[in-house]
N, C-alpha and C. Protein backbone atom coordinates (compact mmCIF):
# COMPACT_ATOMS: atom_id res chain seq x y z
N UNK A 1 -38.60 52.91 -147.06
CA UNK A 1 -37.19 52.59 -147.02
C UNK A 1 -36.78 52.35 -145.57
N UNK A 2 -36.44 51.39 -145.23
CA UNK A 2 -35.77 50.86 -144.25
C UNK A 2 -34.09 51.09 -143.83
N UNK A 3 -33.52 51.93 -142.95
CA UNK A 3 -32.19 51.96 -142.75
C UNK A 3 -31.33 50.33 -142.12
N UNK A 4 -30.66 50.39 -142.90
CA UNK A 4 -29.65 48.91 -142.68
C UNK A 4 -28.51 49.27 -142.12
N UNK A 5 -28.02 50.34 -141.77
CA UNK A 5 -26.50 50.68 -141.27
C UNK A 5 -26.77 51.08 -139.77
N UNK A 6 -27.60 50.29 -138.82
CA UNK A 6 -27.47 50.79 -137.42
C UNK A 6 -25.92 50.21 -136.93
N UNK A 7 -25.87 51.16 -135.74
CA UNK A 7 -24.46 50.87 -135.46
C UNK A 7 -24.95 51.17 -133.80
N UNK A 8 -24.32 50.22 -133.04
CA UNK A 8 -24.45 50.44 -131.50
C UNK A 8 -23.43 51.82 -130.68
N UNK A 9 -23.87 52.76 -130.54
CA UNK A 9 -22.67 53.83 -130.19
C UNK A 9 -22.00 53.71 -128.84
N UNK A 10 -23.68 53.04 -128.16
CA UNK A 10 -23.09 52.93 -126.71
C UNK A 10 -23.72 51.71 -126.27
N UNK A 11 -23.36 50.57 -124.88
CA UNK A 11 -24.02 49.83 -124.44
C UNK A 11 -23.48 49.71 -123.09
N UNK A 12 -23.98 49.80 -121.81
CA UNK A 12 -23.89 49.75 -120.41
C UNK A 12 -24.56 49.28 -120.11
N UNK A 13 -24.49 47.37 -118.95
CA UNK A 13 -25.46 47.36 -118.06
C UNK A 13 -24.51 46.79 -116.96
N UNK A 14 -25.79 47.37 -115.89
CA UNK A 14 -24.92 47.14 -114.41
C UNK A 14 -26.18 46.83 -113.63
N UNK A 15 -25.45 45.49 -112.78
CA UNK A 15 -25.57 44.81 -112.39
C UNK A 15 -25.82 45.38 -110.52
N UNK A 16 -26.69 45.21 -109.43
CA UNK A 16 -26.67 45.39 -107.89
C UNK A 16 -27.80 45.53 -107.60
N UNK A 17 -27.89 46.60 -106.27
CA UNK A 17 -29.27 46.55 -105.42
C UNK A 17 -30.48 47.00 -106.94
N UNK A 18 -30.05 48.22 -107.46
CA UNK A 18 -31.04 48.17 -108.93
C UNK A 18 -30.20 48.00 -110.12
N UNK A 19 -30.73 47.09 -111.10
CA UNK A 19 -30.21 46.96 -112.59
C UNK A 19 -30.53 47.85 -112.97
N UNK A 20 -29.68 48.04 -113.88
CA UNK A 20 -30.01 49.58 -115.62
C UNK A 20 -29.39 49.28 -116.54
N UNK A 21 -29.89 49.04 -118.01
CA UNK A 21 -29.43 48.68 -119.06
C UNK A 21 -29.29 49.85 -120.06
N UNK A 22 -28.71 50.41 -120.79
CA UNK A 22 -28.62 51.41 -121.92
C UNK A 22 -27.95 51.05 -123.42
N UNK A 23 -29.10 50.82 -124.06
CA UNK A 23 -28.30 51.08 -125.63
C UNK A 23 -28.35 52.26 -126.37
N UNK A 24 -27.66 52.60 -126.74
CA UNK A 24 -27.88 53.66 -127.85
C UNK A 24 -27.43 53.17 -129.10
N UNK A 25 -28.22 53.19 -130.30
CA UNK A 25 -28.23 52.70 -131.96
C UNK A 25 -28.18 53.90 -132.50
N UNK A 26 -27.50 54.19 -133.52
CA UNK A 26 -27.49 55.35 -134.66
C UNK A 26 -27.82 54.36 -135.94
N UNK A 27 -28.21 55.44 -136.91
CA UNK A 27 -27.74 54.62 -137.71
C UNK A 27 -26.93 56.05 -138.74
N UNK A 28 -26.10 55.99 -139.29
CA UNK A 28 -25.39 57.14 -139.97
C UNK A 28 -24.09 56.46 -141.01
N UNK A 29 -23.72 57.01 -142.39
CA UNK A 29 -22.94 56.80 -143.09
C UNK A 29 -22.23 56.69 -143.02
N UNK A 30 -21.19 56.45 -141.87
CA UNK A 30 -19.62 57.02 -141.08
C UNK A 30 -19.45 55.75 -140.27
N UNK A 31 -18.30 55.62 -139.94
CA UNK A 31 -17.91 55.08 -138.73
C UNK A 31 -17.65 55.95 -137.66
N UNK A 32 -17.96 55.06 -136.75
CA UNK A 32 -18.57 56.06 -135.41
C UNK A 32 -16.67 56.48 -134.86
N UNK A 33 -16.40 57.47 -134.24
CA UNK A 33 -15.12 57.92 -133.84
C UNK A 33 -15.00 57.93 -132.58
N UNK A 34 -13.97 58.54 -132.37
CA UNK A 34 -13.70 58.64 -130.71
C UNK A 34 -14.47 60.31 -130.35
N UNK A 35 -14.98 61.37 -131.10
CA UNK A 35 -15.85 62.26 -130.54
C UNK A 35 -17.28 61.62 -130.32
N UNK A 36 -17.45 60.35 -131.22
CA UNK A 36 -19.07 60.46 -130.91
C UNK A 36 -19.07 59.55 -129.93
N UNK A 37 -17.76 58.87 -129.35
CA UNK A 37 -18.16 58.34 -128.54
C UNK A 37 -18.27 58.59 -126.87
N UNK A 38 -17.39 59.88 -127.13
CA UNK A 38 -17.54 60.99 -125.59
C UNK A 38 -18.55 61.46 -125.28
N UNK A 39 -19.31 61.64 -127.11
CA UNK A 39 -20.81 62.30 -126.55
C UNK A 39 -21.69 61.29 -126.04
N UNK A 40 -21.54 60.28 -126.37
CA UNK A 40 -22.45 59.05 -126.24
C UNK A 40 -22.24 58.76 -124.47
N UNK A 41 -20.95 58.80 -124.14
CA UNK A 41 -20.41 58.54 -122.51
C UNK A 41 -21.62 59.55 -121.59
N UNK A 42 -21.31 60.87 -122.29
CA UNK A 42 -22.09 62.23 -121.86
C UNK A 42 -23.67 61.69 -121.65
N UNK A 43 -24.31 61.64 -123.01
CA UNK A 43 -25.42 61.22 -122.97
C UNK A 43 -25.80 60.53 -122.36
N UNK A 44 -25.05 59.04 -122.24
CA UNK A 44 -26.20 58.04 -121.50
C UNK A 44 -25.98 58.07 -119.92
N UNK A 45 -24.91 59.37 -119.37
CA UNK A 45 -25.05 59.54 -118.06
C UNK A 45 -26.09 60.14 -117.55
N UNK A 46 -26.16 61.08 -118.63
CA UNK A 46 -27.20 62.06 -117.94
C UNK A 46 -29.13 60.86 -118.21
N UNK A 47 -28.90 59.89 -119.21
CA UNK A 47 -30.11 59.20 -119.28
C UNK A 47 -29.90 58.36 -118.15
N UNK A 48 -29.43 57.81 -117.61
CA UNK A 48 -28.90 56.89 -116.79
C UNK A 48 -29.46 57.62 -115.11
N UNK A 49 -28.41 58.96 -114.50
CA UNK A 49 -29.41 59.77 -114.00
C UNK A 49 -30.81 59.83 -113.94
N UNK A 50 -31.30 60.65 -115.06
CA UNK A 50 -32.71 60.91 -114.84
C UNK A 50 -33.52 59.70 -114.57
N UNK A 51 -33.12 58.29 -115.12
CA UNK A 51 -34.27 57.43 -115.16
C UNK A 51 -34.13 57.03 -113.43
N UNK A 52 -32.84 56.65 -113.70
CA UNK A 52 -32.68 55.42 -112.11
C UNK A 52 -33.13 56.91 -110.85
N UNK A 53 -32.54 58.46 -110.94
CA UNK A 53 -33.01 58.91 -109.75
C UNK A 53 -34.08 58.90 -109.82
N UNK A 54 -35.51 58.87 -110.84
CA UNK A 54 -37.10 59.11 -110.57
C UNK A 54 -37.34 57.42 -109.76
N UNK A 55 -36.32 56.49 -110.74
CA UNK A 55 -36.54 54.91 -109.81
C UNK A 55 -36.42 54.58 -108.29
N UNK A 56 -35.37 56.24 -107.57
CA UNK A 56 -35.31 55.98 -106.32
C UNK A 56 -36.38 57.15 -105.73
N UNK A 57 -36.53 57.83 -106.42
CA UNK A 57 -38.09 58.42 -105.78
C UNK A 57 -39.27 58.02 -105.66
N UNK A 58 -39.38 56.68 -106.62
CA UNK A 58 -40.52 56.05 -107.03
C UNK A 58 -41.02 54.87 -105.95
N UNK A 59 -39.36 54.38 -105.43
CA UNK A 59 -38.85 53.11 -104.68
C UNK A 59 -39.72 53.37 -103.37
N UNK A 60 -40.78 52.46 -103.11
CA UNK A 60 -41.14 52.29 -101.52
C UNK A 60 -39.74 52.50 -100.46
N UNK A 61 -38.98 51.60 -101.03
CA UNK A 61 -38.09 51.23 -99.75
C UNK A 61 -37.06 52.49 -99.81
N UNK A 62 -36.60 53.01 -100.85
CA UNK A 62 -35.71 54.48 -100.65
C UNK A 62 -36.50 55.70 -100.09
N UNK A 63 -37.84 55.63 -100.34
CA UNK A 63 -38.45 56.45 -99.09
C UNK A 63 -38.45 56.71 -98.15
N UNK A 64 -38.89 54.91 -97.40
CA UNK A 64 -38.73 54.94 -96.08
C UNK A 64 -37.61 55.04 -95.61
N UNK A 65 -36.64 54.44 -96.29
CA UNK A 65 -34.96 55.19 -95.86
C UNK A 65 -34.84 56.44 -95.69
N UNK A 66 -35.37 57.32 -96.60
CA UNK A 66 -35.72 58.71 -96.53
C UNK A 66 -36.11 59.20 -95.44
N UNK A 67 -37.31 58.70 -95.33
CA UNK A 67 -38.18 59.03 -94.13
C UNK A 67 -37.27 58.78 -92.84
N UNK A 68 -36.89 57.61 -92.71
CA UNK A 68 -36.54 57.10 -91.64
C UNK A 68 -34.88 57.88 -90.98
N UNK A 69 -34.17 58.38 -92.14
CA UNK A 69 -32.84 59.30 -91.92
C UNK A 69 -33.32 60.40 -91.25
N UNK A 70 -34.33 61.06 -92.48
CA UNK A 70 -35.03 62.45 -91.94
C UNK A 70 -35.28 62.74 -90.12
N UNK A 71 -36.12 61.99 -89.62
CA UNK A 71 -36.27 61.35 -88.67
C UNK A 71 -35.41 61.58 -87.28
N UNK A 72 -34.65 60.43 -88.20
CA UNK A 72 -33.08 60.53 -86.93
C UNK A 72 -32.43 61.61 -86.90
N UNK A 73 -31.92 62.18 -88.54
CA UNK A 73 -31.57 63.56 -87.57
C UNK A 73 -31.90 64.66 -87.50
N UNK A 74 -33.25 65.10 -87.72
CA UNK A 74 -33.78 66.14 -87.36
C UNK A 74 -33.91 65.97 -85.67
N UNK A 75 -34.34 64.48 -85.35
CA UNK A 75 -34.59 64.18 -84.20
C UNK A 75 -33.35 64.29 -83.53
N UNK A 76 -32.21 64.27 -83.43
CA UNK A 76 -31.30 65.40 -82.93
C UNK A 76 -31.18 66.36 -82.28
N UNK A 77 -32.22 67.16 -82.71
CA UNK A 77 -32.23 68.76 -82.65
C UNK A 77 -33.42 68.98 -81.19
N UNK A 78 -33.91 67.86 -81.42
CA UNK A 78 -35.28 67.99 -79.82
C UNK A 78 -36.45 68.70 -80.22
N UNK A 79 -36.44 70.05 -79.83
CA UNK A 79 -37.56 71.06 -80.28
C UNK A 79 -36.73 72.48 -80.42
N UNK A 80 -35.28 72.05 -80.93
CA UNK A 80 -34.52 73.46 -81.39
C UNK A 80 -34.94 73.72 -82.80
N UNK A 81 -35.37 73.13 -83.71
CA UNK A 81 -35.09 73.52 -85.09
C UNK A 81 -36.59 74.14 -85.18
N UNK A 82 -36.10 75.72 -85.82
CA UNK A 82 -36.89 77.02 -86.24
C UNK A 82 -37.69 76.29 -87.54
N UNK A 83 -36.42 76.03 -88.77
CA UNK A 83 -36.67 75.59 -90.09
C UNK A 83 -35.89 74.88 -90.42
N UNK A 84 -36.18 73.76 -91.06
CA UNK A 84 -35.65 72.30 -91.89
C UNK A 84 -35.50 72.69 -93.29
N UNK A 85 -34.21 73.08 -93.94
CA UNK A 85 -34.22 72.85 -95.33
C UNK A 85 -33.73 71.99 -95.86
N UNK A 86 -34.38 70.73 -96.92
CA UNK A 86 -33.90 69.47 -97.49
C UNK A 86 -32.54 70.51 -98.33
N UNK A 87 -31.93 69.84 -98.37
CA UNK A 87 -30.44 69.94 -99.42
C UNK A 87 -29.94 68.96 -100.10
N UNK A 88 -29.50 68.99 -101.30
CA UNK A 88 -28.81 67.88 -102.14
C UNK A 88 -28.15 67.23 -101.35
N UNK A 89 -27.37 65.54 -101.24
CA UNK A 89 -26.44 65.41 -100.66
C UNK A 89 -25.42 65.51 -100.74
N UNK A 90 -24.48 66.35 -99.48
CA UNK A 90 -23.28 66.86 -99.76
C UNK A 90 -21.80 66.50 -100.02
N UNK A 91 -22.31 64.87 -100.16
CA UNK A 91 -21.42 64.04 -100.21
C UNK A 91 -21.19 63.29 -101.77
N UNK A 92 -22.69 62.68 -102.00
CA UNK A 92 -22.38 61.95 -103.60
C UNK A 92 -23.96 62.50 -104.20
N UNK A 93 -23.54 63.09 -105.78
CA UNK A 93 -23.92 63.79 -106.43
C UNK A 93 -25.08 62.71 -107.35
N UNK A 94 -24.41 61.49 -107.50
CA UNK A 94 -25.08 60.27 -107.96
C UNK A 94 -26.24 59.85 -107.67
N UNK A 95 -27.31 59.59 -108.92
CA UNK A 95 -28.36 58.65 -108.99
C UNK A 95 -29.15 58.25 -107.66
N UNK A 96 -27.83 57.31 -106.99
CA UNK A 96 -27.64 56.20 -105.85
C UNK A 96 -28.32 57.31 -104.43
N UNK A 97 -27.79 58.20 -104.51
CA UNK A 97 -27.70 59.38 -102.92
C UNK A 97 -29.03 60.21 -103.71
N UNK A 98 -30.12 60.45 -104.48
CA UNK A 98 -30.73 61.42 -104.18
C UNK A 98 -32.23 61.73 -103.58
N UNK A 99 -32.19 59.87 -103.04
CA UNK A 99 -32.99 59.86 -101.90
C UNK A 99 -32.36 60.44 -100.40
N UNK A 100 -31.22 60.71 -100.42
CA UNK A 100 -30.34 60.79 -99.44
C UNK A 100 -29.97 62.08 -98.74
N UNK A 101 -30.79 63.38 -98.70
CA UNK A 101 -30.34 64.43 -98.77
C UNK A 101 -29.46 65.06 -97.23
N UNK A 102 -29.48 65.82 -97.67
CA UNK A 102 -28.81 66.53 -96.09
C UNK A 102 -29.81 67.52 -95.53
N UNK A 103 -29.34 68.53 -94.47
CA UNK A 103 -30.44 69.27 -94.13
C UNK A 103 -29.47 70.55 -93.35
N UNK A 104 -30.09 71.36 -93.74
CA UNK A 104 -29.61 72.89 -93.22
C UNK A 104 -31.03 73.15 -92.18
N UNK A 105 -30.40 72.83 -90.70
CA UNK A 105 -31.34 73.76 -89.48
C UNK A 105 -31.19 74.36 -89.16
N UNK A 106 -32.12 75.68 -89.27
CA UNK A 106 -31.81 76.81 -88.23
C UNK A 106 -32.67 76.52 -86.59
N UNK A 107 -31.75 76.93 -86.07
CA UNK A 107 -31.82 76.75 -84.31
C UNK A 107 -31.96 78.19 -83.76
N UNK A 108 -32.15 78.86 -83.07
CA UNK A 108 -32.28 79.56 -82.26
C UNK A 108 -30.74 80.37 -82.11
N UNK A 109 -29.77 79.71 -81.77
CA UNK A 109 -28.51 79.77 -82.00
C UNK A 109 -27.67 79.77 -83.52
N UNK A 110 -28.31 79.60 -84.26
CA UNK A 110 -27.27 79.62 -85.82
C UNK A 110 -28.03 78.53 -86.67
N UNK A 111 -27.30 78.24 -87.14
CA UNK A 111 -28.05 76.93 -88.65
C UNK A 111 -26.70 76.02 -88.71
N UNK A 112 -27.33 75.01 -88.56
CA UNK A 112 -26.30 73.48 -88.28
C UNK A 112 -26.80 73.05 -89.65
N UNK A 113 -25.52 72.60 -90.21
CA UNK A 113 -26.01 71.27 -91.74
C UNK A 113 -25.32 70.32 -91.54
N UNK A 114 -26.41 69.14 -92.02
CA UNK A 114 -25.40 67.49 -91.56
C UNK A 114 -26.01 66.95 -92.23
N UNK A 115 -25.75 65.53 -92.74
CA UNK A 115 -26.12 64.48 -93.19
C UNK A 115 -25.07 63.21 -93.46
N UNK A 116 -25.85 62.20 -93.77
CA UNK A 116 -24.52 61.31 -93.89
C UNK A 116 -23.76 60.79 -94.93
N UNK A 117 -22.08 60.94 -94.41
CA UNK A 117 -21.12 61.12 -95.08
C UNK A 117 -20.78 59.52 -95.60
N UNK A 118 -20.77 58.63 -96.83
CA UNK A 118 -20.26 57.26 -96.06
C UNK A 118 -20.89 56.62 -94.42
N UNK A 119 -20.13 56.54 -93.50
CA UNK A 119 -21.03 55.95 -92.31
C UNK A 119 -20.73 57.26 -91.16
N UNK A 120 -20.34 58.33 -91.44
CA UNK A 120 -20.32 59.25 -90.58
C UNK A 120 -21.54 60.46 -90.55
N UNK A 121 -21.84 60.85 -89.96
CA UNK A 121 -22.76 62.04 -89.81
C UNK A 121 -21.82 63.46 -90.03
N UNK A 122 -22.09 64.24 -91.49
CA UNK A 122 -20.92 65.05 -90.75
C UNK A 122 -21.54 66.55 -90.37
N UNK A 123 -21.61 67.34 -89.69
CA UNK A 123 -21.69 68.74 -89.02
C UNK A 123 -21.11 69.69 -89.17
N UNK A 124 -21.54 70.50 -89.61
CA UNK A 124 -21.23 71.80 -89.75
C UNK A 124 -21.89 73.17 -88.79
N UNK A 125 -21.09 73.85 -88.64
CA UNK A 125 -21.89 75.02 -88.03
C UNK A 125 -21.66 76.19 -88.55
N UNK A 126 -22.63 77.62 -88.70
CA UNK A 126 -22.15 78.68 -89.07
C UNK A 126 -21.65 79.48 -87.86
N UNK A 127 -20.98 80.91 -87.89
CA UNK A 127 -20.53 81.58 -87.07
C UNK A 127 -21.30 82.06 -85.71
N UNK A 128 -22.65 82.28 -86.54
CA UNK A 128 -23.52 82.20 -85.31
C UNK A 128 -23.70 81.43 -84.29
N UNK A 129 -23.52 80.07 -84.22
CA UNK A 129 -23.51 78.89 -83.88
C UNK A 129 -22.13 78.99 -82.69
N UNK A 130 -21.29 79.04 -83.53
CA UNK A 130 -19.72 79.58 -82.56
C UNK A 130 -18.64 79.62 -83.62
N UNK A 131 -18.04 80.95 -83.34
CA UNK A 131 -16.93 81.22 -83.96
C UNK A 131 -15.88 80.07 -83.82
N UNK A 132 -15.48 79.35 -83.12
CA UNK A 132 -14.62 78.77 -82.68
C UNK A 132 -14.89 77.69 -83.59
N UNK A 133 -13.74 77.39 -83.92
CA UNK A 133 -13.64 75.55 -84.98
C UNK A 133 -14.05 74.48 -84.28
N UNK A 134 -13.29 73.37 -84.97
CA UNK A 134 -14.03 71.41 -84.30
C UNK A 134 -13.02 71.67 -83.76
N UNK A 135 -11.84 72.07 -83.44
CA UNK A 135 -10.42 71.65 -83.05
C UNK A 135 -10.68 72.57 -80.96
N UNK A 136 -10.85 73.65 -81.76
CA UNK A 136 -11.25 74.39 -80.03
C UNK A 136 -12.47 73.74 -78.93
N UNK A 137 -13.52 73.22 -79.77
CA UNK A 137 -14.88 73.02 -79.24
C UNK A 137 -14.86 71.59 -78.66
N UNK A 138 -14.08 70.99 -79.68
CA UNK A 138 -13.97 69.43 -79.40
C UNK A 138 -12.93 68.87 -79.58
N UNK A 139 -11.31 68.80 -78.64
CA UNK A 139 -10.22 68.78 -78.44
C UNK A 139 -10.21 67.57 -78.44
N UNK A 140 -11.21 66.80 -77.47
CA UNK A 140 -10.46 65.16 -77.56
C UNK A 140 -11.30 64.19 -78.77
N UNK A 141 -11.98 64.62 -79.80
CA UNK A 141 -12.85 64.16 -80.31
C UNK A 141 -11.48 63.41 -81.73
N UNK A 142 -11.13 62.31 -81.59
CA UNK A 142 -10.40 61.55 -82.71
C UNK A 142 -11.11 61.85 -84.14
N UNK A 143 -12.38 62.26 -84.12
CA UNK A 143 -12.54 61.81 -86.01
C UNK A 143 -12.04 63.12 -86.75
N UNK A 144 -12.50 63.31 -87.58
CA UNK A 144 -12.09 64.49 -88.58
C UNK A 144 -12.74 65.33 -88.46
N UNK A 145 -12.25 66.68 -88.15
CA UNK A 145 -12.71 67.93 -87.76
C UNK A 145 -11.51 68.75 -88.92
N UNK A 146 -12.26 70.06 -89.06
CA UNK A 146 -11.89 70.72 -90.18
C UNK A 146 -12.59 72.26 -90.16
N UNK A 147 -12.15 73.04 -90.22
CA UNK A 147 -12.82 74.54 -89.57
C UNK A 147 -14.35 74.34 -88.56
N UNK A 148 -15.20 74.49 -89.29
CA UNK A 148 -16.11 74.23 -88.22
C UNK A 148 -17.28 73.19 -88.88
N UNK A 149 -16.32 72.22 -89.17
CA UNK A 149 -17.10 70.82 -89.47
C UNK A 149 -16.51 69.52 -88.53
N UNK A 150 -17.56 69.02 -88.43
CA UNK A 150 -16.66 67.11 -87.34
C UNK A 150 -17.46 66.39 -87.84
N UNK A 151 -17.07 65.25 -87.72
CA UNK A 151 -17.90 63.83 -88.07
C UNK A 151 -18.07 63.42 -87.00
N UNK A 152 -19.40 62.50 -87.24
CA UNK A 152 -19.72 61.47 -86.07
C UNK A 152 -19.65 60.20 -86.59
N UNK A 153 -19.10 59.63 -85.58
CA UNK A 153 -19.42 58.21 -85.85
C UNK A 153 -20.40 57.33 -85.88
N UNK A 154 -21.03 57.76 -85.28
CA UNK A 154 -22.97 57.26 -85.03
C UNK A 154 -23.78 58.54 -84.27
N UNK A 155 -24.87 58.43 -84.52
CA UNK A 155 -26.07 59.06 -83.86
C UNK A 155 -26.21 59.31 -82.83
N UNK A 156 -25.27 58.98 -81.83
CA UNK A 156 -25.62 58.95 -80.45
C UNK A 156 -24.48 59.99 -80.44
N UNK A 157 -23.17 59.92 -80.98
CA UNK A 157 -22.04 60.90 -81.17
C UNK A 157 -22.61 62.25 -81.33
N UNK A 158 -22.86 62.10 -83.28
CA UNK A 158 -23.65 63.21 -83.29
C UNK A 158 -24.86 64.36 -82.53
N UNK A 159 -25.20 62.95 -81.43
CA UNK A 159 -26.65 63.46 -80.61
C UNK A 159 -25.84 64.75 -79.83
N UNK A 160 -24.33 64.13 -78.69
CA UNK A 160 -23.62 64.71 -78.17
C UNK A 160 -23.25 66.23 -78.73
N UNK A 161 -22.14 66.02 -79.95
CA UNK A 161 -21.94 67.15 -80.42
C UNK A 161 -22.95 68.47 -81.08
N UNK A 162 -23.95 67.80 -81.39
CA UNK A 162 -25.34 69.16 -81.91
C UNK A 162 -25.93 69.48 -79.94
N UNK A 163 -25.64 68.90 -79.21
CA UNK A 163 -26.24 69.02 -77.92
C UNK A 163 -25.07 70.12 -77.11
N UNK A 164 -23.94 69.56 -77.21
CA UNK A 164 -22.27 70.93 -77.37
C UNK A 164 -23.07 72.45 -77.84
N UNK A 165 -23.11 72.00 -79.30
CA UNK A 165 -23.33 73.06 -79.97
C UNK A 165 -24.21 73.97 -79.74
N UNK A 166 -25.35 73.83 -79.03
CA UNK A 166 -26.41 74.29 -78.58
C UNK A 166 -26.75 74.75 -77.77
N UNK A 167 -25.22 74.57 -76.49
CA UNK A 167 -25.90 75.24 -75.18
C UNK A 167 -25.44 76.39 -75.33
């Protein structure tokens, strides 16, 4: 016996740097409602996820992006960093970012976490590091500072402020 009542619950494709297509078919006695179709939203995010992030682990070129971030800003730090811990990125939770991580260093002085925000680098420090906020440490610095976080605008910024932070 062959089922004749498939019904499409869900269909997404998108289009950029990587394509991803998703159908989901039922086939069931009912017309499909507005609960099965929240679950279906649910579902094909989390399928959508798993496939495309193993696609950017898999990706030559999101590696070497990988590699090549890693790199720059650990290379930052000179020969301060004790221990490098990879971290999710602290910015976007998505598919797209989880070649992208951030990094918690401990230094000699405290544990700095940064990675990049959009096109900023952003920094954090713990207490060890210095009690004092972005606002005390770095008075004339225009970007966004926020207890004891600042952004950089580029690498060479950031080079400055983890180089602050350190003496």
């Amino acid at each position: 016996m062959e089922m004749t009542n498939w019904k499409t619950a869900f269909k997404k494709e998108s289009y950029g740097n990587k394509n991803f297509g998703i159908e989901i078919r039922v086939a069931v006695d009912r017309p499909l409602n507005d609960n099965d179709s929240r679950a279906m939203y649910r579902i094909a995010d989390q399928i959508e996820t798993a496939i495309m992030g193993e696609t950017m682990r898999l990706d030559p070129e999101a590696q070497a992006a990988k590699e090549r971030e890693h790199t720059e800003l650990i290379g930052l730090f000179g020969d301060a960093p004790i221990l490098v811990e990879e971290l999710p990125n602290g910015y976007c939770s998505q598919w797209c970012c989880t070649q992208l991580p951030w990094y918690k260093v401990t230094t000699k002085k405290g544990v700095i976490t940064l990675g990049w925000r959009k096109r900023v680098v952003q920094i954090s420090w713990d207490s060890m590091v210095s009690m004092r906020s972005a606002d005390m440490i770095f008075p004339n610095e225009t970007s966004t500072k926020f207890d004891r976080t600042i952004h950089a605008w580029s690498l060479e910024k950031a080079q400055e402020i983890i180089t602050t932070l350190l003496q």
